[in-house]
C-alpha atoms as a PDB file:
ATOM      1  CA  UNK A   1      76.865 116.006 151.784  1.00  0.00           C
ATOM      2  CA  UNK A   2      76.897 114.132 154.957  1.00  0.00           C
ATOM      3  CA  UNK A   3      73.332 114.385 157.273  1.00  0.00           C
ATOM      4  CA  UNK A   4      72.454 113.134 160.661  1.00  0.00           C
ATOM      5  CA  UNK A   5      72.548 109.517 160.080  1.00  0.00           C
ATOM      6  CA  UNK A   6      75.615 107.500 160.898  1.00  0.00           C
ATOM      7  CA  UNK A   7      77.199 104.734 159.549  1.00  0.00           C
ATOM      8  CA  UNK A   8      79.747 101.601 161.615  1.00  0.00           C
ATOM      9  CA  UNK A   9      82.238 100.295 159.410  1.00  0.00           C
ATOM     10  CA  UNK A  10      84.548  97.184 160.532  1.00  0.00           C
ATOM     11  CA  UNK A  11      87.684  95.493 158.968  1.00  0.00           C
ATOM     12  CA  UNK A  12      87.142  92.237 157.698  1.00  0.00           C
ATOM     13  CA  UNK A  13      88.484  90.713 160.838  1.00  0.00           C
ATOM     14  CA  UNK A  14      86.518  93.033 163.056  1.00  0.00           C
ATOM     15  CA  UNK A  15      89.443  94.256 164.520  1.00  0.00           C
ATOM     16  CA  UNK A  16      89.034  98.158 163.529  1.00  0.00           C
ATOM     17  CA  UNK A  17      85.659  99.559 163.768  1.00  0.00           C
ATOM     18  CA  UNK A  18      84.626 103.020 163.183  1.00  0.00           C
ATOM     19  CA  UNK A  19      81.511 105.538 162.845  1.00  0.00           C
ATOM     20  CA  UNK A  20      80.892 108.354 160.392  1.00  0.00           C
ATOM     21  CA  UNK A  21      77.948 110.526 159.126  1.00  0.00           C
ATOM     22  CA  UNK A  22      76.289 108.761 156.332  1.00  0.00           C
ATOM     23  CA  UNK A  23      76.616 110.267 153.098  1.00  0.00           C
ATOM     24  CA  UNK A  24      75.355 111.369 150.178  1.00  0.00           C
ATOM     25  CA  UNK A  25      77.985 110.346 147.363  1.00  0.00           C
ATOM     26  CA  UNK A  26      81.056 107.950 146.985  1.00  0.00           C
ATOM     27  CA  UNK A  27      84.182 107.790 144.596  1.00  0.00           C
ATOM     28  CA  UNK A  28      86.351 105.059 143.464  1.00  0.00           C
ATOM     29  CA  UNK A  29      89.835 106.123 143.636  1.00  0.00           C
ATOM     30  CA  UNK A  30      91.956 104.042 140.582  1.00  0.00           C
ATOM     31  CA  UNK A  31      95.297 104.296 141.958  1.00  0.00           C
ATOM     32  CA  UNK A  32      97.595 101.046 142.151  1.00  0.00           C
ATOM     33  CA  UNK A  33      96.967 100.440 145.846  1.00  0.00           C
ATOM     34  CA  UNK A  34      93.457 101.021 145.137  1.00  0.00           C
ATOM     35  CA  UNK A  35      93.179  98.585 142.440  1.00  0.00           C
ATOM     36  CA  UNK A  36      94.058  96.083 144.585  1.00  0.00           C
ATOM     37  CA  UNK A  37      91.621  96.206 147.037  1.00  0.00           C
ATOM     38  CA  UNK A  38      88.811  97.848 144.857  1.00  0.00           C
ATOM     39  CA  UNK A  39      87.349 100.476 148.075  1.00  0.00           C
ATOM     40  CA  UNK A  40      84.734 102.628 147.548  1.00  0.00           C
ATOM     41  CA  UNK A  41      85.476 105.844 149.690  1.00  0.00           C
ATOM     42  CA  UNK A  42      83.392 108.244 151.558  1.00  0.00           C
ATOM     43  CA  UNK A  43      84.213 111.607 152.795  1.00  0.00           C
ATOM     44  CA  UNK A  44      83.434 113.621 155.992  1.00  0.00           C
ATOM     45  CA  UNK A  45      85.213 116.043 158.216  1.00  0.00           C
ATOM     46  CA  UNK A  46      87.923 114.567 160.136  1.00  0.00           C
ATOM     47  CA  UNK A  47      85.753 115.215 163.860  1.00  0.00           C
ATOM     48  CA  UNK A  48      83.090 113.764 162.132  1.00  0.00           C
ATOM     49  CA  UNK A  49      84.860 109.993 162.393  1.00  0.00           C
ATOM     50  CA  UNK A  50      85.128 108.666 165.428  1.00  0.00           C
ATOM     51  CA  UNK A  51      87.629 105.642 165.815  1.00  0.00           C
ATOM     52  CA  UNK A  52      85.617 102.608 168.181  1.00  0.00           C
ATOM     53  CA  UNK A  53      88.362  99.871 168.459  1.00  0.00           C
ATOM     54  CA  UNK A  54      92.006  99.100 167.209  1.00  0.00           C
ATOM     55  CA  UNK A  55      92.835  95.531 168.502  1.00  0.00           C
ATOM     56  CA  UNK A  56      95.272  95.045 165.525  1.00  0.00           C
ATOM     57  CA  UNK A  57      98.259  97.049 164.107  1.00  0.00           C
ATOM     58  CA  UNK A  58      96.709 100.033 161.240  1.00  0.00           C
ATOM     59  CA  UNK A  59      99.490  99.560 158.610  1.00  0.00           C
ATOM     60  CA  UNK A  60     100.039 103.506 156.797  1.00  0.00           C
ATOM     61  CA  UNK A  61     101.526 104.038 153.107  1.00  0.00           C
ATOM     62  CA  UNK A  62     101.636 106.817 150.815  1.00  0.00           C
ATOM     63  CA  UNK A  63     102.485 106.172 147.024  1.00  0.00           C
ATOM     64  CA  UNK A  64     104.139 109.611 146.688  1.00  0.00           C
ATOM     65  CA  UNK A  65     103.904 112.944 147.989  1.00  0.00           C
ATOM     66  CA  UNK A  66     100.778 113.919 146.605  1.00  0.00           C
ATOM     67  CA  UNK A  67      99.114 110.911 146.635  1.00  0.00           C
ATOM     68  CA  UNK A  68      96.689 109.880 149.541  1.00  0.00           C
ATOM     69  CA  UNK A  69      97.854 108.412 152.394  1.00  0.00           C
ATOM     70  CA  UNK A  70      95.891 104.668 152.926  1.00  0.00           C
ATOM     71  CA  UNK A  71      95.333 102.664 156.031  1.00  0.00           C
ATOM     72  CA  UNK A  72      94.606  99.147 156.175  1.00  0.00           C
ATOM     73  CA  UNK A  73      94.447  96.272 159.106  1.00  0.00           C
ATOM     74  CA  UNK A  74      97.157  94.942 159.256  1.00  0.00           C
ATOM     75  CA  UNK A  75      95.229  91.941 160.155  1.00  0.00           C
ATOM     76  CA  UNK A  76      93.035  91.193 157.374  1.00  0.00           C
ATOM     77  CA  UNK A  77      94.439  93.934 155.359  1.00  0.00           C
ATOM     78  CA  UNK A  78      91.649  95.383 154.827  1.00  0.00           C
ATOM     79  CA  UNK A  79      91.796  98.633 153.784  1.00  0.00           C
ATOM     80  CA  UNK A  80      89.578 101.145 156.372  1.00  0.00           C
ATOM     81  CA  UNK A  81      90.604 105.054 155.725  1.00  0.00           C
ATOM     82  CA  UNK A  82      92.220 107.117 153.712  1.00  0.00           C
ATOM     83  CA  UNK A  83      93.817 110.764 154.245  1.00  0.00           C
ATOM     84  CA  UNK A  84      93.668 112.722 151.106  1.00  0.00           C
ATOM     85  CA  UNK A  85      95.732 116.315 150.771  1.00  0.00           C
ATOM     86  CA  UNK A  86      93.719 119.181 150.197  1.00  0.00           C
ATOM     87  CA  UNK A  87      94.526 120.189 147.148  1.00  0.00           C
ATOM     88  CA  UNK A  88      92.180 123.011 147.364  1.00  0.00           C
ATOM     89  CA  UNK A  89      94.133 124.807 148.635  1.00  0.00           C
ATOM     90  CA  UNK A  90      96.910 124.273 145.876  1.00  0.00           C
ATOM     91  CA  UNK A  91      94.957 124.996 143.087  1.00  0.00           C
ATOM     92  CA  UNK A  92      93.624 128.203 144.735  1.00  0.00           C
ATOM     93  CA  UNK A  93      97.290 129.433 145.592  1.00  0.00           C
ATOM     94  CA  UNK A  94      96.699 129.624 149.382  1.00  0.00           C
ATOM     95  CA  UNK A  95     100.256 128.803 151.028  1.00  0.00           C
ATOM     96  CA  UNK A  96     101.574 128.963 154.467  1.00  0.00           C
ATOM     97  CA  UNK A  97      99.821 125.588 155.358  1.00  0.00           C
ATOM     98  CA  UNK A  98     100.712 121.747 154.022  1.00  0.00           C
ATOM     99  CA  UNK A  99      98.243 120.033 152.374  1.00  0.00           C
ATOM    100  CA  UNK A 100      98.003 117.546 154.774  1.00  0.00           C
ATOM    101  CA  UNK A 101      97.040 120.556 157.723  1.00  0.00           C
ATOM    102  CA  UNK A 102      93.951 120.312 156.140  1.00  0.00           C
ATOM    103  CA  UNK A 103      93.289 117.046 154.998  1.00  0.00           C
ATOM    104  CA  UNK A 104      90.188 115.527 153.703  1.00  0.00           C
ATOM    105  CA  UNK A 105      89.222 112.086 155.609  1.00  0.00           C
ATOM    106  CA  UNK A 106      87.863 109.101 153.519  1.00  0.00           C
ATOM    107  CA  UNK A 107      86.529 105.915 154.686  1.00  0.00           C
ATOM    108  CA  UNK A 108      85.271 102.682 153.093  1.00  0.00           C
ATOM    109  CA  UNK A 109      81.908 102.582 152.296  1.00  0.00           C
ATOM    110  CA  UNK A 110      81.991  98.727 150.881  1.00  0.00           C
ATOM    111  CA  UNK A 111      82.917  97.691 155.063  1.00  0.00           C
ATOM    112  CA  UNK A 112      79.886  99.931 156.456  1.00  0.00           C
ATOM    113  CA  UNK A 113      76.717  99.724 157.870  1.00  0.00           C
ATOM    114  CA  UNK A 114      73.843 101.544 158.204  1.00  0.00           C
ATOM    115  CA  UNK A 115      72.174 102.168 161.902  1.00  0.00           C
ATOM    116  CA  UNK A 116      70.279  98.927 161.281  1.00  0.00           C
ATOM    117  CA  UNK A 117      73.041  96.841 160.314  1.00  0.00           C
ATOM    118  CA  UNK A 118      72.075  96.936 156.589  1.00  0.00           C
ATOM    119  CA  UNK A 119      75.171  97.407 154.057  1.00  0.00           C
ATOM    120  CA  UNK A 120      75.477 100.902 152.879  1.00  0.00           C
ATOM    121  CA  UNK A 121      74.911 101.084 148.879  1.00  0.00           C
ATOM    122  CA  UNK A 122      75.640 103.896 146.729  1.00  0.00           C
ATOM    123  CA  UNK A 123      73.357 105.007 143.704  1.00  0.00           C
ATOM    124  CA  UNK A 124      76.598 106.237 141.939  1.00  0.00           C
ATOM    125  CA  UNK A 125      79.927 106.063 142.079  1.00  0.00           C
ATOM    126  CA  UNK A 126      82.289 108.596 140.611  1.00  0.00           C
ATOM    127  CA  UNK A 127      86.130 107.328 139.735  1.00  0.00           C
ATOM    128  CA  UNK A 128      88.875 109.882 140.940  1.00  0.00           C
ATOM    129  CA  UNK A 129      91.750 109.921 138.705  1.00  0.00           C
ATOM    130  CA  UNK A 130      94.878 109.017 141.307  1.00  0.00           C
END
């Protein structure tokens, strides 16, 4: 649930920087990219993120075709977003559409701050299986 509040996250390097609504909730994702890099993601609409500054290359891979789609600096390597398919819409058996025409827009909460500069912390954390 995402509320009025917004948050800045920034690459390691500083070289991305972004804003989203705060939120309510986080997951871990334990995929093999994620594993690496050990994000914690937050979701919100895709017009809901707003994209500051990109002074460095954003590096794009996909595990497979049903697997999210991360971004990292390619930089620091630090990795910033994440699109993830709806797979609503797959388990509901609504066609005509890709999954990706919909997709759901994570970000990483562990390089955010709040409107005070504070780092964003989570009460919980659930663990998508990848």
């Amino acid at each position: 649930m995402c509320n009025h509040a917004r948050v800045t996250g920034r690459c390691e390097c500083g070289a991305i920087e972004w804003t989203a609504p705060m939120t309510d909730a986080s997951a871990a994702c334990d995929c093999h990219i994620c594993a690496e890099t050990s994000p914690e993601w937050a979701s919100c609409e895709t017009n809901d993120f707003d994209i500051v500054t990109v002074s460095a290359p954003v590096v794009g891979h996909q595990a497979g075709p049903f697997s999210p789609r991360h971004y990292h600096c390619g930089s620091c390597n630090s990795p910033v977003w994440t699109w993830t398919a709806d797979t609503k819409r797959r388990r509901e058996g609504l066609a005509g559409m890709s999954d990706y025409e919909n997709p759901i827009l994570n970000w990483n909460v562990r390089l955010a701050t709040d409107e005070e500069g504070a780092p964003v912390r989570r009460a919980s954390t659930e663990t998508i299986a990848a």
